[in-house]
C-alpha atoms as a PDB file:
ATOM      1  CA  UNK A   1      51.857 -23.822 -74.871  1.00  0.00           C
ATOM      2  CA  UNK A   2      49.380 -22.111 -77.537  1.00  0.00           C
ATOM      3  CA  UNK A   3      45.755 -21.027 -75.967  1.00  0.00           C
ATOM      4  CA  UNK A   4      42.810 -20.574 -78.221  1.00  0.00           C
ATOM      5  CA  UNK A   5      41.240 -17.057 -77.595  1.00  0.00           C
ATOM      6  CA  UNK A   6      37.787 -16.421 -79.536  1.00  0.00           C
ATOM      7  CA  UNK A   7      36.716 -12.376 -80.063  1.00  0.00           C
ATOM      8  CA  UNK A   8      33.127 -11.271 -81.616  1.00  0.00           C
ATOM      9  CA  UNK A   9      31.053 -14.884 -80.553  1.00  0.00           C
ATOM     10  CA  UNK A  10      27.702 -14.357 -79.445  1.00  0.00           C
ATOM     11  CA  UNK A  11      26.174 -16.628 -76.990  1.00  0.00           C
ATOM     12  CA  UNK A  12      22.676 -16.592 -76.987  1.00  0.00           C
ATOM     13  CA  UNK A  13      21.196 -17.611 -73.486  1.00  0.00           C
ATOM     14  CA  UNK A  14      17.336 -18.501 -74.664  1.00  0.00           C
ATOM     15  CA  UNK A  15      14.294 -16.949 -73.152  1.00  0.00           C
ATOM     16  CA  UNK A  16      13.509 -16.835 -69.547  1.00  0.00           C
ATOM     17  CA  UNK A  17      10.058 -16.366 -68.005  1.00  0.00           C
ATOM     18  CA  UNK A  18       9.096 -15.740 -64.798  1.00  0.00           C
ATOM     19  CA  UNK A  19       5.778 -17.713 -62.937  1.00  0.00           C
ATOM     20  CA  UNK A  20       3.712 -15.893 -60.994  1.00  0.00           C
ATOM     21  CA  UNK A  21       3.660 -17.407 -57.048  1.00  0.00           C
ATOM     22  CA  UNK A  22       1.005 -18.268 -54.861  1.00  0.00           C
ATOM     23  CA  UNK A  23      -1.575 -16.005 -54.055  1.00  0.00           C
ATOM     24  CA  UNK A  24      -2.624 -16.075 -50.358  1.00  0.00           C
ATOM     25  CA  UNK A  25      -3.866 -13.648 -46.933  1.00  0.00           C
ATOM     26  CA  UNK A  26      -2.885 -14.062 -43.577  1.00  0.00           C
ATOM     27  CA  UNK A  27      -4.647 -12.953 -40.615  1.00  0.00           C
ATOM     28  CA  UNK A  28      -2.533 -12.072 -37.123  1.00  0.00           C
ATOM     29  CA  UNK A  29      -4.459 -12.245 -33.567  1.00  0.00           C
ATOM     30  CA  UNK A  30      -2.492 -10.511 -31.196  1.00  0.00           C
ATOM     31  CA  UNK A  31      -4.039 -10.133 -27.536  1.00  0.00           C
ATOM     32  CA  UNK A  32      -3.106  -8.359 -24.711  1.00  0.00           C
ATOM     33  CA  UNK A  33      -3.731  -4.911 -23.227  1.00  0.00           C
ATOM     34  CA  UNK A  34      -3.281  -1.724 -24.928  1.00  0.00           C
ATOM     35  CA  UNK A  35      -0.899   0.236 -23.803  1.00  0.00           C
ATOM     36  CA  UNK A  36      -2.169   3.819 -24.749  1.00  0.00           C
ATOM     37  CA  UNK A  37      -6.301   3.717 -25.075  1.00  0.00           C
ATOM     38  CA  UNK A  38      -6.881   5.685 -28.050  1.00  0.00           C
ATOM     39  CA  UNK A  39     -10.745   5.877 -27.504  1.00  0.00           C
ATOM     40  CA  UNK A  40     -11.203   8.107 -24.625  1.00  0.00           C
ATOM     41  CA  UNK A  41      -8.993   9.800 -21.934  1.00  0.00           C
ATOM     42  CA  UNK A  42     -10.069   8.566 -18.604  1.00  0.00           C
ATOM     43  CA  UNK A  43      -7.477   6.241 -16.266  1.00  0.00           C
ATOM     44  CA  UNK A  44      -9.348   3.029 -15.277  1.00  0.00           C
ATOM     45  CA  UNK A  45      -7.599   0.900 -12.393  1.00  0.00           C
ATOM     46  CA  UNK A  46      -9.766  -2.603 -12.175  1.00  0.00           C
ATOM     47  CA  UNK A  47      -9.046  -5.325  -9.138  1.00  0.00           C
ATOM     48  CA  UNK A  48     -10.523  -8.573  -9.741  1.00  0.00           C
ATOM     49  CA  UNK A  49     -12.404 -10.656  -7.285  1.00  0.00           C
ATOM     50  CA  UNK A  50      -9.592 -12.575  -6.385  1.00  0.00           C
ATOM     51  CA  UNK A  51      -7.652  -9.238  -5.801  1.00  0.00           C
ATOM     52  CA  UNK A  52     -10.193  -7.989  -3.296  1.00  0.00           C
ATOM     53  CA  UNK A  53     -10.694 -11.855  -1.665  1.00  0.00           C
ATOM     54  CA  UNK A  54      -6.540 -11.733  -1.024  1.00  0.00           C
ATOM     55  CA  UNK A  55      -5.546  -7.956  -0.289  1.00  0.00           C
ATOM     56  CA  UNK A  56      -6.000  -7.686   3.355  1.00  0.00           C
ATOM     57  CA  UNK A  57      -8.418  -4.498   3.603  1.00  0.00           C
ATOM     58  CA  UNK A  58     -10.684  -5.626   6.462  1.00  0.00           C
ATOM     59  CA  UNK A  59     -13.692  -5.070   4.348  1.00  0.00           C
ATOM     60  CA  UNK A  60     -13.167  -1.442   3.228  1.00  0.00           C
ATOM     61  CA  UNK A  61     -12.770  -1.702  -0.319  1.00  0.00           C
ATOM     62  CA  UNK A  62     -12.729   1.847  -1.194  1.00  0.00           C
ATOM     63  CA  UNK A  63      -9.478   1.429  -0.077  1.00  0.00           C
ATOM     64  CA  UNK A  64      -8.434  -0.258  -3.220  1.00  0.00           C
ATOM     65  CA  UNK A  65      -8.483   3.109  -4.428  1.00  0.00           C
ATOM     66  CA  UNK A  66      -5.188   3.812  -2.443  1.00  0.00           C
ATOM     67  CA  UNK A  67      -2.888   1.797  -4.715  1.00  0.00           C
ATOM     68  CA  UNK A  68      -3.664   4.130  -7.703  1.00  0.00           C
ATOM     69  CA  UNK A  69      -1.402   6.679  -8.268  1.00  0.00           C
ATOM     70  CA  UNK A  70      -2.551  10.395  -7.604  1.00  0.00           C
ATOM     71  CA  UNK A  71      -4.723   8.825  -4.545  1.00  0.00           C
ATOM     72  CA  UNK A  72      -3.729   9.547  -0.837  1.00  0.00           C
ATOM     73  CA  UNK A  73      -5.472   8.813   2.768  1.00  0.00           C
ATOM     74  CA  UNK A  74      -7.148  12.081   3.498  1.00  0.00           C
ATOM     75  CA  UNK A  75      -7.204  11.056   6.968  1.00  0.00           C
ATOM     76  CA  UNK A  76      -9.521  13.475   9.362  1.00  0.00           C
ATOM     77  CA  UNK A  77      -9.571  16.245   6.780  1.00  0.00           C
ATOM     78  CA  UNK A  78     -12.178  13.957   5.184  1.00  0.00           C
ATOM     79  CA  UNK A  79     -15.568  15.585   6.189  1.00  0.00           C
ATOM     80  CA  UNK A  80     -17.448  12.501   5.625  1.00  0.00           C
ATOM     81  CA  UNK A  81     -19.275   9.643   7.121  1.00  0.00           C
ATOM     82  CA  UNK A  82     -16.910   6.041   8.123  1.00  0.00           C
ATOM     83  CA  UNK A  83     -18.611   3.801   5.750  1.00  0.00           C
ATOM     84  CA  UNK A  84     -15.584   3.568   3.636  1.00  0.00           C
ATOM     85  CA  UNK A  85     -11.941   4.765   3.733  1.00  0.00           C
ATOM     86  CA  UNK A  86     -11.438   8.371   3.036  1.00  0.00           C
ATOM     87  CA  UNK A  87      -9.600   9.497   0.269  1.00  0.00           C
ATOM     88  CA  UNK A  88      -8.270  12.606  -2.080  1.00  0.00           C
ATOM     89  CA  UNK A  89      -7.774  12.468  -5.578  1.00  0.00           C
ATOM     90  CA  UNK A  90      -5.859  14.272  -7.322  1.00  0.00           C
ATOM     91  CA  UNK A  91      -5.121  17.050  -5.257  1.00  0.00           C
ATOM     92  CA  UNK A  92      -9.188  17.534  -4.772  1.00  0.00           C
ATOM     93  CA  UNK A  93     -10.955  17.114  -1.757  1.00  0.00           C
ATOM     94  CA  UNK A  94     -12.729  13.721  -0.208  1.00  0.00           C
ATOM     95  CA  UNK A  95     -16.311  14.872  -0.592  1.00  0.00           C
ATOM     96  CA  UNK A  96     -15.423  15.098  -4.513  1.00  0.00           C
ATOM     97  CA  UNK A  97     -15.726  11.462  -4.908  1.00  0.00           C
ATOM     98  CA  UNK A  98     -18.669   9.301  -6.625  1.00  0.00           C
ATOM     99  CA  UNK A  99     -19.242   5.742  -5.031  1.00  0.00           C
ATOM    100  CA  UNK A 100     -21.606   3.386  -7.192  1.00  0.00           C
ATOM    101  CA  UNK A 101     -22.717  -0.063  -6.942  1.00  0.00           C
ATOM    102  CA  UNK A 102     -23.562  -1.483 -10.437  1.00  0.00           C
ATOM    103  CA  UNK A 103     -23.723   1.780 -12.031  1.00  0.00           C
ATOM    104  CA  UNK A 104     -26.166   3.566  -9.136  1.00  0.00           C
ATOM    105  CA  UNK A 105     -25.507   6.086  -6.923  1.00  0.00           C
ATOM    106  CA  UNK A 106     -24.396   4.966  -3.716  1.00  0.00           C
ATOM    107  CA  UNK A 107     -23.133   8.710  -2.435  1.00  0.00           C
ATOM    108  CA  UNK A 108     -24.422   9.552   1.450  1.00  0.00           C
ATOM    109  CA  UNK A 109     -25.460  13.212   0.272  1.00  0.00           C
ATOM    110  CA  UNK A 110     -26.245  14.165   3.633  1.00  0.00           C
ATOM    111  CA  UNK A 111     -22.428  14.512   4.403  1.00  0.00           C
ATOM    112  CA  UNK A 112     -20.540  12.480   1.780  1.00  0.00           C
ATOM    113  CA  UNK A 113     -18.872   8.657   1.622  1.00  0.00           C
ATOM    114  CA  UNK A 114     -20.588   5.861   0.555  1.00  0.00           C
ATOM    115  CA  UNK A 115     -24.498   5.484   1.687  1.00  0.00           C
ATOM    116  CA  UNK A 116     -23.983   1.759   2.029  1.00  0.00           C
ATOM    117  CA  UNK A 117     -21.423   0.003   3.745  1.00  0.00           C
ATOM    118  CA  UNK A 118     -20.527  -3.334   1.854  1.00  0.00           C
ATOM    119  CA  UNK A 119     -18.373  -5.801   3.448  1.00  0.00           C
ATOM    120  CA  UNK A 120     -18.450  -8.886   1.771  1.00  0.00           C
ATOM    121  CA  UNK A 121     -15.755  -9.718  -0.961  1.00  0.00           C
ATOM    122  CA  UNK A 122     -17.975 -12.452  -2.225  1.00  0.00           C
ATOM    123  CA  UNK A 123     -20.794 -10.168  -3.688  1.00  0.00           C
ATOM    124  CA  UNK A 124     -18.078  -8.415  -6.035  1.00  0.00           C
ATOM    125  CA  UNK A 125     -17.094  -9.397  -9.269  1.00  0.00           C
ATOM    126  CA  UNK A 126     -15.149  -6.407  -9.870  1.00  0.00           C
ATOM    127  CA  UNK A 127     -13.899  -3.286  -8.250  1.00  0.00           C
ATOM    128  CA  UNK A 128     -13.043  -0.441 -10.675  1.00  0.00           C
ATOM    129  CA  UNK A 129     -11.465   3.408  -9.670  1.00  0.00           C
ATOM    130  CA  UNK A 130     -11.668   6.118 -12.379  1.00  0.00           C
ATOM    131  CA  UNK A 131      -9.294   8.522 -11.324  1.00  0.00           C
ATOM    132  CA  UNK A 132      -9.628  11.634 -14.397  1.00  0.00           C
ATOM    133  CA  UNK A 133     -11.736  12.666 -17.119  1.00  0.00           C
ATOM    134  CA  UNK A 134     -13.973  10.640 -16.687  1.00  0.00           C
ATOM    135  CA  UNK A 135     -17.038  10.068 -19.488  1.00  0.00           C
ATOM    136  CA  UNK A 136     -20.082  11.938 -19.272  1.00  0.00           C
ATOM    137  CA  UNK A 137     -21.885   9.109 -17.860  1.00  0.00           C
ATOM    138  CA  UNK A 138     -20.370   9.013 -14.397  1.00  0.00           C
ATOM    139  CA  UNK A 139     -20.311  12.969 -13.884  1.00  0.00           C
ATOM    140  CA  UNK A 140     -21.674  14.612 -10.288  1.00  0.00           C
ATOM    141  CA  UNK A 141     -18.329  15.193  -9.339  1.00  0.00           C
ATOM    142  CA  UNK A 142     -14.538  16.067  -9.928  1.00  0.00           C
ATOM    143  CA  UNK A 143     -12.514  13.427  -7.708  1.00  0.00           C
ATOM    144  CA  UNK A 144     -12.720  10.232  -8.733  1.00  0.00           C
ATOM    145  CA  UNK A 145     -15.193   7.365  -8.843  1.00  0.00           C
ATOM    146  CA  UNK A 146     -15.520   4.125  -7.211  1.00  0.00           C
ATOM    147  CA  UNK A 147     -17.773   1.460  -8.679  1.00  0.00           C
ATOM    148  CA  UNK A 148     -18.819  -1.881  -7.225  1.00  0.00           C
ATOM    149  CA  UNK A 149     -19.536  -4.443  -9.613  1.00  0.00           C
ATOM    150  CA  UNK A 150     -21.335  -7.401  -8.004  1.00  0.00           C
ATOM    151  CA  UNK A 151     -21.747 -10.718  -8.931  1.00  0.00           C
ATOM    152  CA  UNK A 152     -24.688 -12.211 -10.808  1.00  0.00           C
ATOM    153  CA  UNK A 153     -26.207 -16.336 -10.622  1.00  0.00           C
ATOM    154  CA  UNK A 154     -25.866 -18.472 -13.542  1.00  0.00           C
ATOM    155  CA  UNK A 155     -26.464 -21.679 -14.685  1.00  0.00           C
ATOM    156  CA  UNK A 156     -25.006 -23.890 -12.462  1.00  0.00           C
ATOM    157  CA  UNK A 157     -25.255 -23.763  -8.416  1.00  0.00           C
ATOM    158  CA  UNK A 158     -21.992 -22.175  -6.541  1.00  0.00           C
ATOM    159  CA  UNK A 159     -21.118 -21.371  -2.980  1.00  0.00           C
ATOM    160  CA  UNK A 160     -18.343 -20.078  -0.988  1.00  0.00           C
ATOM    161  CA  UNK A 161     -17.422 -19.022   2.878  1.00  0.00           C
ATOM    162  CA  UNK A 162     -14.797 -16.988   4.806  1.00  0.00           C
ATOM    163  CA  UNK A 163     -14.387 -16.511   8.020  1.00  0.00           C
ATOM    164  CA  UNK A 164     -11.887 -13.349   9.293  1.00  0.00           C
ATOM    165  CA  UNK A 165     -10.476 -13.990  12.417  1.00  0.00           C
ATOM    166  CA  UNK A 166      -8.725 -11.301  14.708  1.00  0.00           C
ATOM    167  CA  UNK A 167      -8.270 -11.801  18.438  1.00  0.00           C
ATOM    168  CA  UNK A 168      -5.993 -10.323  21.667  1.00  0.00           C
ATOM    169  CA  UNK A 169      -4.466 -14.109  22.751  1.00  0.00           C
ATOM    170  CA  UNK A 170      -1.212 -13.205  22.367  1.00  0.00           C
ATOM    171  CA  UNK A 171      -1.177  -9.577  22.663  1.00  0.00           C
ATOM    172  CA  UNK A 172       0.731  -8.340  26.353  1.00  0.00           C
ATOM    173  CA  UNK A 173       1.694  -5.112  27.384  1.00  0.00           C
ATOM    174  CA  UNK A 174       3.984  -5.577  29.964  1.00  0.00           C
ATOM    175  CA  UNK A 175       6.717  -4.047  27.958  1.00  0.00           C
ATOM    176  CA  UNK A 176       4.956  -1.185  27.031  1.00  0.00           C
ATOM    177  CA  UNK A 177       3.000   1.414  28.489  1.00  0.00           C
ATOM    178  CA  UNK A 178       2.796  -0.229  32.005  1.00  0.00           C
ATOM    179  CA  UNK A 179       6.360  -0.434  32.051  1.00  0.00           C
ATOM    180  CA  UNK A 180       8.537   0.146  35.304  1.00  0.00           C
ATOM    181  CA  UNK A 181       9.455   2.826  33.720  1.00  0.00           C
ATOM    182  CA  UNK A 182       6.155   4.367  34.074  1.00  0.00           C
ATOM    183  CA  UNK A 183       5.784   3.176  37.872  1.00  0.00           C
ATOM    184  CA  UNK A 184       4.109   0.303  37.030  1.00  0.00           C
ATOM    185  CA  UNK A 185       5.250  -3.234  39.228  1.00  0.00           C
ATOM    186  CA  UNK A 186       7.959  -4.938  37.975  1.00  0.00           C
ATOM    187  CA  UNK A 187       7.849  -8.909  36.716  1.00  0.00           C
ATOM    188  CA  UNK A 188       7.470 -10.882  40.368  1.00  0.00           C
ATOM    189  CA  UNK A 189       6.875  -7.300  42.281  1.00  0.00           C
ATOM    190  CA  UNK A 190       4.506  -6.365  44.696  1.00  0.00           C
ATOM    191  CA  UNK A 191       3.375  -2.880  45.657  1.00  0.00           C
ATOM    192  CA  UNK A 192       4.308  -2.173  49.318  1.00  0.00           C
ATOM    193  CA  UNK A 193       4.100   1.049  51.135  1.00  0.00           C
ATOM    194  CA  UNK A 194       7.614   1.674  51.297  1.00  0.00           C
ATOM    195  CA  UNK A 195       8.170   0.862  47.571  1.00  0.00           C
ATOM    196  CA  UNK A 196       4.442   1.578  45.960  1.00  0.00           C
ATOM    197  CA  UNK A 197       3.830   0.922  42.229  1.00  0.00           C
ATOM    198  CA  UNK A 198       1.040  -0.013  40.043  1.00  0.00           C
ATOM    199  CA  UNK A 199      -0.231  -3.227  39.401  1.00  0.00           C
ATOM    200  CA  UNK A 200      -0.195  -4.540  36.211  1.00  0.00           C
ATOM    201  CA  UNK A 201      -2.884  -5.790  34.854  1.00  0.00           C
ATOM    202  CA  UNK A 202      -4.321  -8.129  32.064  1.00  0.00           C
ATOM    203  CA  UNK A 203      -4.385  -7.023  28.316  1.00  0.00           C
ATOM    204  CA  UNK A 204      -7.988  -6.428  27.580  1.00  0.00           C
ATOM    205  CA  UNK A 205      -9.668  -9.430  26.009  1.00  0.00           C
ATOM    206  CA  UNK A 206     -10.939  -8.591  22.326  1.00  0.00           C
ATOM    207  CA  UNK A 207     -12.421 -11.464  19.677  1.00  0.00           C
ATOM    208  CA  UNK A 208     -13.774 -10.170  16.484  1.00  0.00           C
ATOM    209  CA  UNK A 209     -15.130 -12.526  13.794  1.00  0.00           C
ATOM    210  CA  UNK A 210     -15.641 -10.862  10.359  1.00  0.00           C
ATOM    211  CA  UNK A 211     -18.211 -14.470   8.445  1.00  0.00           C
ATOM    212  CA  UNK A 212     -19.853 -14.631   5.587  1.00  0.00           C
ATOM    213  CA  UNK A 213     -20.574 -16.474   2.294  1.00  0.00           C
ATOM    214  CA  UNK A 214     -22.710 -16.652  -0.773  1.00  0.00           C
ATOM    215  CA  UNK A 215     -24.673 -18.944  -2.561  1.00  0.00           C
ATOM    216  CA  UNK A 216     -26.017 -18.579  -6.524  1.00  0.00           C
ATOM    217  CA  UNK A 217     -27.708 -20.669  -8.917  1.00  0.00           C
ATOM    218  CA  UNK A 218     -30.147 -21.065 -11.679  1.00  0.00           C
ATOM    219  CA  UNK A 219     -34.492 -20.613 -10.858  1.00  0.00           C
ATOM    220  CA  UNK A 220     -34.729 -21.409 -14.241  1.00  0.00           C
ATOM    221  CA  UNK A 221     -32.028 -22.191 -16.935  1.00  0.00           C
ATOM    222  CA  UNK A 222     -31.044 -19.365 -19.137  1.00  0.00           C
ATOM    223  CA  UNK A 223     -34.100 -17.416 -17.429  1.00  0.00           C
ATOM    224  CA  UNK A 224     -33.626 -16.502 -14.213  1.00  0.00           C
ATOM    225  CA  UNK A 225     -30.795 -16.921 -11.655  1.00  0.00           C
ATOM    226  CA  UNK A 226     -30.341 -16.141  -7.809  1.00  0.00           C
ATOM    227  CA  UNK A 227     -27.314 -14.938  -5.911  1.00  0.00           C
ATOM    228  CA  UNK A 228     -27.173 -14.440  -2.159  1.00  0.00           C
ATOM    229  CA  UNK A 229     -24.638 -12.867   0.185  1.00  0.00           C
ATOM    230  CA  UNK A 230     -24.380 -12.603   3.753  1.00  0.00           C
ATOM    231  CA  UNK A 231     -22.252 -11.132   6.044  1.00  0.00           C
ATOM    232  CA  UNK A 232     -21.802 -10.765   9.603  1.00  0.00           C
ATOM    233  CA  UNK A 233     -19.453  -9.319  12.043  1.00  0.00           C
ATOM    234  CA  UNK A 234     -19.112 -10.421  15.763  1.00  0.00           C
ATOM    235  CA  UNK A 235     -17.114  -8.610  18.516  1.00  0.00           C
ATOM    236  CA  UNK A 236     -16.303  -9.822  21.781  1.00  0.00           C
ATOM    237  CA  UNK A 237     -14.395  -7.824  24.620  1.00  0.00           C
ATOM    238  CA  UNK A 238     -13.124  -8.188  27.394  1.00  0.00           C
ATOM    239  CA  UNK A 239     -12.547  -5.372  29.718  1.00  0.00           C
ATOM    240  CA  UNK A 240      -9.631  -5.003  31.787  1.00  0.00           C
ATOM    241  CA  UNK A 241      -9.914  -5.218  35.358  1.00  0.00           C
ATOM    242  CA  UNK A 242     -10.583  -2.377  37.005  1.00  0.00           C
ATOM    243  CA  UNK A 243      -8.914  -1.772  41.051  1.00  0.00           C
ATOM    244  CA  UNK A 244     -11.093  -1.001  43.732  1.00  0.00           C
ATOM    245  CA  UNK A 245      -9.588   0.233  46.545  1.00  0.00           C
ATOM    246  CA  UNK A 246     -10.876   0.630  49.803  1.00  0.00           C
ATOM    247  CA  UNK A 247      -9.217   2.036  53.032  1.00  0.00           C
ATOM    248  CA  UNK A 248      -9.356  -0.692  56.044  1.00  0.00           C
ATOM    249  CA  UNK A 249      -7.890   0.254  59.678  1.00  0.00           C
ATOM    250  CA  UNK A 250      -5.641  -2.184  61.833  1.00  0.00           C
ATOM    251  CA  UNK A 251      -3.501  -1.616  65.241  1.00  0.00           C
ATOM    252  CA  UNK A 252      -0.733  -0.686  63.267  1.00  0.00           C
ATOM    253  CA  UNK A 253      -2.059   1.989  60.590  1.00  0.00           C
ATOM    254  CA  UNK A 254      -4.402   2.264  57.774  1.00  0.00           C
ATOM    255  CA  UNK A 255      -3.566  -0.318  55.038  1.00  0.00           C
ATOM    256  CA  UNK A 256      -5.451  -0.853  51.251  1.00  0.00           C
ATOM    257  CA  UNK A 257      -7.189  -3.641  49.937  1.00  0.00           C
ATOM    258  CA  UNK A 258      -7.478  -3.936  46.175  1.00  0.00           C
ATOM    259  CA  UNK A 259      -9.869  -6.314  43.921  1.00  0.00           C
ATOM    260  CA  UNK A 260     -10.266  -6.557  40.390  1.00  0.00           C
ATOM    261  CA  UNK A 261     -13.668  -6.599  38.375  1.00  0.00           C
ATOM    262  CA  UNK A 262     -13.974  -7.242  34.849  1.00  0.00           C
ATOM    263  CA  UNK A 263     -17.438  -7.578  32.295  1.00  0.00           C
ATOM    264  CA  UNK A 264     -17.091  -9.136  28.976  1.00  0.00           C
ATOM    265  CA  UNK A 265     -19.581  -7.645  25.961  1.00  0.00           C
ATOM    266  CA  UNK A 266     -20.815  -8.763  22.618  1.00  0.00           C
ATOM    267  CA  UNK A 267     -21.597  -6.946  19.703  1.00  0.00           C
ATOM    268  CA  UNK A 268     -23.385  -8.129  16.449  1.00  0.00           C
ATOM    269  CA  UNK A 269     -23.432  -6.449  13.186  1.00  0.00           C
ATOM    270  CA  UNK A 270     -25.418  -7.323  10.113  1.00  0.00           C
END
């Protein structure tokens, strides 16, 4: 079998030219939070309205400032008024905190705290805590500041209500402090001379109703808007009753008769 082998053949392969593609730009949107902000130093913690409606704070929203890192209770080492919870930051002490609402001062500079005492999650739009270095623009002090952002009308007509209900139905202490432990009666057990103990009495009665709403709208479209908030809190106690003893004499000996008196109060604040 014979195979042909050819040496010193060129092959030419032509000319090859290459097109230019399609010119074209593409833009990419990418959202979300940054997670280092490059334009300025100061930590920013925001809670939204909804936050605020849903964490149960009983209407002390300086509070909020408690799930920040670097913030602890300050508890009676404080030195300032009860309109708001008290608070350290940072290591500094409570009256080194700024409270606004909107931007404005709202600082009690009398002692320290907030001046005004706002209790109604429906006025806020926005509760922010600036922990450290802070801009220029805040200033006054070293701790940290609390701003309340409230809520504005608008164009069309909303409303909402709440009503915060906390009450003493089910509460008993009959296994606590008036225990026959503590010489109180037992369950079913009267006090006699030969085995005397306390009665026990009913759990103090105590209602407290925490209401409120709000109600904004347009006066004129695009112009001029309204927004209104109230709020109202309503306690109700009961006091326990209170033994009155008094010292009666029979054939036999002395003996005590006891009876019970209780009041009831009501408290309103605005």
């Amino acid at each position: 079998m014979r195979s042909r082998v050819t040496v010193g053949h060129d092959t030419a392969l032509g000319g090859l030219k290459m097109e230019l593609g399609q010119v074209g730009d593409t833009i990419q949107v990418e959202g979300g939070t940054p997670l280092i902000e490059a334009g300025t130093s100061q930590v920013t913690t925001s809670f939204s309205t909804q936050q605020v409606a849903d964490l149960p704070l009983s209407g002390s929203f300086d509070a909020l400032a408690l799930f920040v890192p670097g913030v602890a209770d300050s508890g009676d080492n404080s030195f300032s008024n009860s309109n708001g919870a008290s608070f350290s930051s940072n290591g500094l002490r409570g009256r080194s905190n700024n409270f606004q609402i909107d931007g404005q001062s709202n600082n009690d500079n009398s002692v320290a705290g907030p001046s005004i005492f706002l209790g109604n999650q429906d006025a806020l739009e926005e509760v922010s805590v600036i922990t450290n270095d802070f801009g220029v623009e805040y200033g006054r002090a070293s701790g940290s500041v609390v701003n309340y952002i409230t809520k504005p009308g608008s164009n069309d007509f909303h409303g909402s209500g709440f009503d915060y209900y906390e009450g003493s139905f089910a509460d008993s202490h009959a296994n606590e402090e008036v225990n026959p432990v503590f010489g109180f009666c037992a369950p079913g057990k009267v006090s006699t001379v030969a085995a005397p103990c306390n009665a026990v009495t009913k759990a103090p009665g105590f209602v407290e109703n925490k209401f409120g709403g709000s109600i904004g709208g347009p006066i004129k479209r695009n112009k001029a808007w309204f927004f209104f908030t109230p709020y109202f809190d309503r306690q109700r106690t009961a006091g326990g009753a209170i033994l009155i003893s008094k010292l009666y004499t029979y054939p036999r000996g002395f003996n005590t008769v006891s009876s019970s008196v209780s009041w009831k109060t009501t408290r309103w604040v605005l």
